[in-house]
N, C-alpha and C. Protein backbone atom coordinates (compact mmCIF):
# COMPACT_ATOMS: atom_id res chain seq x y z
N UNK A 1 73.03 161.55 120.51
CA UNK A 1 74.46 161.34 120.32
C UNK A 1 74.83 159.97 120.85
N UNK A 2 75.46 159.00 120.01
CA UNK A 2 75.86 157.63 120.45
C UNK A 2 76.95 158.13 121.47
N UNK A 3 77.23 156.84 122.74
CA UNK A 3 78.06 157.24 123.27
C UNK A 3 79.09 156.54 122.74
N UNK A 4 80.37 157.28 122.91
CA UNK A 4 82.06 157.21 122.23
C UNK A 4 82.36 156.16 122.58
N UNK A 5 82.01 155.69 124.25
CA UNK A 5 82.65 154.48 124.61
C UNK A 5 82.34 153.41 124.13
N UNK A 6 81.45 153.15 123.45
CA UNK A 6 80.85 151.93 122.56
C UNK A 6 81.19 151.86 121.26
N UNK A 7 81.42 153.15 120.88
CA UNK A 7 81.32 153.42 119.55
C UNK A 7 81.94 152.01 118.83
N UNK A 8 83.15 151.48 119.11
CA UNK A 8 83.97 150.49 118.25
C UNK A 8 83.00 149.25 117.82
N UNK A 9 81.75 149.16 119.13
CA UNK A 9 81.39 147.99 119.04
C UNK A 9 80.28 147.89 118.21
N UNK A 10 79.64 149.02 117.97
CA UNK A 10 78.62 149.18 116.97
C UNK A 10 78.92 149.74 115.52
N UNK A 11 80.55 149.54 115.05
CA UNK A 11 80.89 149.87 113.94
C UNK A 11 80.98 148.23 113.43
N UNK A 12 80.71 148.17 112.14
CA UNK A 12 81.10 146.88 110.95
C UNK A 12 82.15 146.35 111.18
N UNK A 13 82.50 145.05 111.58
CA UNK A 13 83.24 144.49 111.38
C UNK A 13 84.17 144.83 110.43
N UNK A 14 83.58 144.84 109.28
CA UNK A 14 84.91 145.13 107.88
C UNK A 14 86.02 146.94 108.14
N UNK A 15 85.26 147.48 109.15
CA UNK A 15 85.46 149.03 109.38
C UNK A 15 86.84 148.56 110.56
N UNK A 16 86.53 147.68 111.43
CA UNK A 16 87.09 147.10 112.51
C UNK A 16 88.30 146.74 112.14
N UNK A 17 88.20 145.64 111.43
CA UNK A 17 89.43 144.53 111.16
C UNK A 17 89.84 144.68 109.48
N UNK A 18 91.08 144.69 109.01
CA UNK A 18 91.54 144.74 107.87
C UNK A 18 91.02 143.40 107.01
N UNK A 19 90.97 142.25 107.96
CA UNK A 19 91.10 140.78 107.10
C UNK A 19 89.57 140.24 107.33
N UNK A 20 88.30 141.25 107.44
CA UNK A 20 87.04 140.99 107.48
C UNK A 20 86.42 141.42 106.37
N UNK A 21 85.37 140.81 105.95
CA UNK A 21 84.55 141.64 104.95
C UNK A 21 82.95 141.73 105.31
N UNK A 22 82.84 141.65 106.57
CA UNK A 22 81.90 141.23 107.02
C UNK A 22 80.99 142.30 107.67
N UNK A 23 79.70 142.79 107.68
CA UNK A 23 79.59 144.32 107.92
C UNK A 23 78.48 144.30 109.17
N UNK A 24 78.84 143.09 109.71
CA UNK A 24 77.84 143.03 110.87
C UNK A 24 78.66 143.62 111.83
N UNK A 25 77.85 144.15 112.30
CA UNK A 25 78.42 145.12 113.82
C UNK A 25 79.11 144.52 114.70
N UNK A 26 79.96 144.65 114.90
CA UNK A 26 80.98 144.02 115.81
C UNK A 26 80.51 143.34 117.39
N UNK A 27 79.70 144.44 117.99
CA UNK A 27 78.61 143.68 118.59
C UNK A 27 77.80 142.59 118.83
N UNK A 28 77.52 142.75 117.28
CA UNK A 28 76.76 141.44 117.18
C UNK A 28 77.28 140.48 116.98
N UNK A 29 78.44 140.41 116.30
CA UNK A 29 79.33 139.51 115.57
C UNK A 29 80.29 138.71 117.26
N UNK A 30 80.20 139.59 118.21
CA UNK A 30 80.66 138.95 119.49
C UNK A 30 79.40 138.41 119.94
N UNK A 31 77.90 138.36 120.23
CA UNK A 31 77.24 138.54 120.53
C UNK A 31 77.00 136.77 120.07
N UNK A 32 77.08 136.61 118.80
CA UNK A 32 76.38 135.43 118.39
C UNK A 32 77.99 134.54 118.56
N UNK A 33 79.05 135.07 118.15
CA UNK A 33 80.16 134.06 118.87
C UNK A 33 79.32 133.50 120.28
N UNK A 34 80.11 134.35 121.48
CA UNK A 34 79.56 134.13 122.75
C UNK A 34 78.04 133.19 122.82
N UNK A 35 77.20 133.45 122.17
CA UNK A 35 76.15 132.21 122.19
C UNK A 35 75.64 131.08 121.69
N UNK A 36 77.43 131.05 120.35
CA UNK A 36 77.25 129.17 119.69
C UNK A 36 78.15 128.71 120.91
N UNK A 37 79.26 129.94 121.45
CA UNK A 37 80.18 129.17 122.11
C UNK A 37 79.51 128.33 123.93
N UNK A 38 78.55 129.29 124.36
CA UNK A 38 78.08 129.05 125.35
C UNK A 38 76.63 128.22 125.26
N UNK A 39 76.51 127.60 124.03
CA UNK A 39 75.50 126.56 124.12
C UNK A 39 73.83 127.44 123.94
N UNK A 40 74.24 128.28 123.26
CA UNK A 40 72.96 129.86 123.75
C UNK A 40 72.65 129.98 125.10
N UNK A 41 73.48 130.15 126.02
CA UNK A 41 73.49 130.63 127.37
C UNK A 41 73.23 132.41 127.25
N UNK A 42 72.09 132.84 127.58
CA UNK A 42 72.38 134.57 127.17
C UNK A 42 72.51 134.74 128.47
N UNK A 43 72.41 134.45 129.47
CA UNK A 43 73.37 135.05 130.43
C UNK A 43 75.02 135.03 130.77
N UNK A 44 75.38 134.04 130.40
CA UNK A 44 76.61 134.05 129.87
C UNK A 44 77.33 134.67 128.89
N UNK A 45 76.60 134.97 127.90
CA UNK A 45 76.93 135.73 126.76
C UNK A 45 76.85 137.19 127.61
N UNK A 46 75.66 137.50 127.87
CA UNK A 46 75.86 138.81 128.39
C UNK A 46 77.08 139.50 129.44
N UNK A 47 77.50 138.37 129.90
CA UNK A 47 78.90 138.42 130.72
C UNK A 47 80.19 138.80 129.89
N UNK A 48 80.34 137.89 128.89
CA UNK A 48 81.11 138.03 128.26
C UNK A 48 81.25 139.76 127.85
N UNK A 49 79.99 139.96 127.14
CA UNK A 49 79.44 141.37 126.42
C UNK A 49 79.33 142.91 127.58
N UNK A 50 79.58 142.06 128.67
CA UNK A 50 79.87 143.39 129.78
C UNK A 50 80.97 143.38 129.99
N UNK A 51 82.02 142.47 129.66
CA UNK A 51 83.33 142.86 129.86
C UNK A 51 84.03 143.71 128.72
N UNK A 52 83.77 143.40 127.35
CA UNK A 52 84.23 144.24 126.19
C UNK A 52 83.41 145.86 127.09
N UNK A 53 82.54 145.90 127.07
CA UNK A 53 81.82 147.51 128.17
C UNK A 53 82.79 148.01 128.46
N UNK A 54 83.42 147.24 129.40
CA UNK A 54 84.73 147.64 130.26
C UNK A 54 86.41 147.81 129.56
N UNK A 55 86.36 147.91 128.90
CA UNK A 55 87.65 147.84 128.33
C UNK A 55 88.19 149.34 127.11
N UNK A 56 88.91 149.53 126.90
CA UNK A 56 89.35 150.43 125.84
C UNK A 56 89.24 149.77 124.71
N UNK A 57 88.66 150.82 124.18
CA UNK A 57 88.85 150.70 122.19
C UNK A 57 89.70 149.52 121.95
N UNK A 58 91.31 150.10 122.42
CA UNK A 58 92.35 148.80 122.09
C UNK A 58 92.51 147.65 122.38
N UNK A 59 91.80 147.67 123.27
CA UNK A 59 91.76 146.51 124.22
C UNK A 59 90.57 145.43 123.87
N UNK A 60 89.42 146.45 123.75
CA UNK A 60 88.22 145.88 123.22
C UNK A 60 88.39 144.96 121.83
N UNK A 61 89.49 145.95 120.89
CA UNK A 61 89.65 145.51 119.00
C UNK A 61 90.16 144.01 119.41
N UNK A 62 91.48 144.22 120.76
CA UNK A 62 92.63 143.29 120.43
C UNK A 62 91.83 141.85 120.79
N UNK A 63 91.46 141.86 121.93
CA UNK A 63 90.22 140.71 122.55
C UNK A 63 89.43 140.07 121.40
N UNK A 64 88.47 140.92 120.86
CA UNK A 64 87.76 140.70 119.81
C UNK A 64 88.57 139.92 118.34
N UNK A 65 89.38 140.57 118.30
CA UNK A 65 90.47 139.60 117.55
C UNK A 65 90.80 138.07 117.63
N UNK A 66 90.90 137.99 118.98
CA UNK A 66 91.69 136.62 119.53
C UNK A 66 90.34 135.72 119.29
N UNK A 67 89.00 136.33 119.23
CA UNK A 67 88.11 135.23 119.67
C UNK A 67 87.54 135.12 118.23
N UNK A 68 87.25 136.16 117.16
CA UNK A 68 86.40 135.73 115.78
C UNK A 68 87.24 136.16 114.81
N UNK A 69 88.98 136.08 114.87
CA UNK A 69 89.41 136.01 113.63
C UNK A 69 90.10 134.27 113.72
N UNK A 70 89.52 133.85 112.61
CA UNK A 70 89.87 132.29 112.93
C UNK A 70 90.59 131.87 111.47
């Protein structure tokens, strides 16, 4: 059984966001943001990627918003 609390982040982008068509996992789709933005720092990235961890669904979508809808 996947756990619930992740669930948002391992759904498709296009499932995520209305104005995406994009079906990479939302996860990942923060995942490779966070590591053009940090120069491929993966410890940095992974920082980033433990804070969405921490957050609610809503909170998690709204964040995720601000940073890869451009």
């Amino acid at each position: 059984m996947a756990d619930e609390k992740f669930e948002l982040l391992d759904k498709p982008m296009a499932t995520v966001f209305d104005w995406s068509e994009d079906n990479t996992p939302l996860r990942d789709a923060l995942w490779n943001h966070y590591m053009d933005e940090s120069n491929k720092n993966t410890l940095s990235t992974l920082d980033h990627l433990k804070q969405f961890e921490k957050m609610d669904n809503s909170q998690a979508k709204s964040e995720a918003e601000k940073v890869l809808h451009v």
